[in-house]
Structure formats: C-alpha cells, structure tokens
Protein backbone atom coordinates (compact mmCIF):
# COMPACT_ATOMS: atom_id res chain seq x y z
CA UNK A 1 0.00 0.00 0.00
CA UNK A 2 1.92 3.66 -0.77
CA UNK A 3 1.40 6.08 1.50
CA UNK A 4 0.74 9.56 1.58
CA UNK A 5 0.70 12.58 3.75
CA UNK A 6 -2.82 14.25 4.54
CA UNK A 7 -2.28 17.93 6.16
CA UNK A 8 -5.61 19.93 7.32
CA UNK A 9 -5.69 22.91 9.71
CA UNK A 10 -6.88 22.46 12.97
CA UNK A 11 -7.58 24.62 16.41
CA UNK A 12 -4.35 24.19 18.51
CA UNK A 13 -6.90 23.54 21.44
CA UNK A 14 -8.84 20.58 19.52
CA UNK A 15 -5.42 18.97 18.67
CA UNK A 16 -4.24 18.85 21.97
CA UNK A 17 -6.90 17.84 23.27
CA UNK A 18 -7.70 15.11 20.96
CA UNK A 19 -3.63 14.06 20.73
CA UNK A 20 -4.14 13.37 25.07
CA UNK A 21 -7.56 11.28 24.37
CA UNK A 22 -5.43 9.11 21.65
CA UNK A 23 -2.71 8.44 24.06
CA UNK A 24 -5.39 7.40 26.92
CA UNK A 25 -6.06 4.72 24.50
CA UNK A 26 -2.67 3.87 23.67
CA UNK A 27 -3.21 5.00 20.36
CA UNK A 28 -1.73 8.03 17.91
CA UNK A 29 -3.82 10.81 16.30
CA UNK A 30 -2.59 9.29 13.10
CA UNK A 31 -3.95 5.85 14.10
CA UNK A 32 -7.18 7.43 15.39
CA UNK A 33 -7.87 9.13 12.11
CA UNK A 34 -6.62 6.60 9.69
CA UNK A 35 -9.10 4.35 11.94
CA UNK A 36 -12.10 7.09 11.45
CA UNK A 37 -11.01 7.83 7.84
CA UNK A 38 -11.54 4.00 7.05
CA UNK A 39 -14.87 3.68 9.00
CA UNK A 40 -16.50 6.67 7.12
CA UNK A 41 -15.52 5.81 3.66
CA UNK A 42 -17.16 2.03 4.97
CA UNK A 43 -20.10 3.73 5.91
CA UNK A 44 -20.78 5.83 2.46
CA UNK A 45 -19.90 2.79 0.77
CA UNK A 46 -22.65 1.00 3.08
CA UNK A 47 -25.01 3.50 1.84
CA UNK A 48 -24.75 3.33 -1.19
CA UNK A 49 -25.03 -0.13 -1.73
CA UNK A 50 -28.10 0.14 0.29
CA UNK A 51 -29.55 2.93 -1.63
CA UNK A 52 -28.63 0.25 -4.71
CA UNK A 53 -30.28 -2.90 -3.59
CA UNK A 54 -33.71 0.03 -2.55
CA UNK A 55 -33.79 1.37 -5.80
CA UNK A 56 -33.77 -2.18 -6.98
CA UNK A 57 -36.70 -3.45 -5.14
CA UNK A 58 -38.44 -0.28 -5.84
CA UNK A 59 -38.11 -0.95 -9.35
CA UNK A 60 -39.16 -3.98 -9.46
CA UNK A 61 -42.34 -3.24 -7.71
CA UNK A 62 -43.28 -0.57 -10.34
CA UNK A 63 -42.28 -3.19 -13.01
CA UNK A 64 -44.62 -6.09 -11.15
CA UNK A 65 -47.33 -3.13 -11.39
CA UNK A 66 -46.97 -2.17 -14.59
CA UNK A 67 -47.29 -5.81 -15.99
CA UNK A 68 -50.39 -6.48 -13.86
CA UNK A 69 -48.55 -8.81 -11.50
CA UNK A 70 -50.00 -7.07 -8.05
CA UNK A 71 -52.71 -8.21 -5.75
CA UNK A 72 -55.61 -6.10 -4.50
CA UNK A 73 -55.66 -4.99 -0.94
CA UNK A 74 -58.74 -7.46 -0.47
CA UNK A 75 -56.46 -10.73 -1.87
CA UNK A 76 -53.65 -9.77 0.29
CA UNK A 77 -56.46 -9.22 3.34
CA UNK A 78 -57.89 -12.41 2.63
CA UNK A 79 -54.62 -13.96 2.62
CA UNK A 80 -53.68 -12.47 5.94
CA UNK A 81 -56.92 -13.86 7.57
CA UNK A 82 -56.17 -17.14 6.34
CA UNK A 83 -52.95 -17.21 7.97
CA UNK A 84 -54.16 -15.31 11.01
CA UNK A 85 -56.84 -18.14 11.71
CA UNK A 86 -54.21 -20.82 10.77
CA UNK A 87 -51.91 -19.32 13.43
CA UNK A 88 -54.76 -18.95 15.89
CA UNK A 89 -55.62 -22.67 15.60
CA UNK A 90 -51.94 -23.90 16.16
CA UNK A 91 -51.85 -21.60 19.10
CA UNK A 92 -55.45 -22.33 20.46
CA UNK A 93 -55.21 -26.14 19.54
CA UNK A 94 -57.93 -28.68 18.18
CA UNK A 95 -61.79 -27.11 19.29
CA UNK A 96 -63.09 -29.39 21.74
C-alpha cells in the first residue's frame, strides 16, 4: 500500500486535546484518524449499496405493477386472515 501525507488545519486547542484522548487509549492521532477515515468511507460505501439494492426493489415493484402482476388490498387481506386463523388454531389447539 503507498502512503501519503494528509495535512488539514486544525484549532491548537482541539489537537491537543484530541492528541491526550489518543494516548489514553494507547493509540496516535494518526492511528485514530486513519481508523475514522476508514470507517467513514465504509459507511458511504454501506449507503450506497443500500440505496442500490432500494432502488432495486423499488423498481421492481413498479415493473410487477406495470405488468399487472400485483394483488388487491382485499387478496392480500384475505390472505392475511387465512394465515391469522391458521396461526390462531396452532396456538389455540384442536376445538373441543
């Protein structure tokens, strides 16, 4: 892996202070922000590939609509009561 340098401004305050909290964890600035560096770029990247696989599923949805291939909100009801009763028999058991 090359390396390079990364300079930025910073308050002098902020520095020190954040240079002591790094060595109360036996750690270096550098390490700290490499560290926080890596996370964030790990986090956009996890955001994007969410906002991917949404925009997927989205899609397909409008494509399932647009070919007809949606239920009614009275076929998905009806399918939900037959599950609901289903359930309430296994957890109700056999009527007597």
């Amino acid at each position: 892996m090359t390396e390079t340098t990364f300079t930025f401004r910073v308050d002098e305050a902020l520095k020190a202070a954040f240079a002591e909290a790094a060595k109360t964890n036996d750690r270096t600035g550098a390490q700290l922000l490499r560290d926080y560096m890596r996370d964030f770029v790990r986090k956009q990247q996890e955001t994007a590939d969410y906002d991917a696989w949404f925009r997927a599923k989205v899609q397909a949805g409008i494509d399932a609509d647009d070919a007809g291939d949606v239920l009614s909100a009275e076929e998905v009801e009806a399918e939900a009561e037959t599950w609901r009763a289903a359930m309430r028999r296994k957890l109700v058991g056999p009527a007597s």
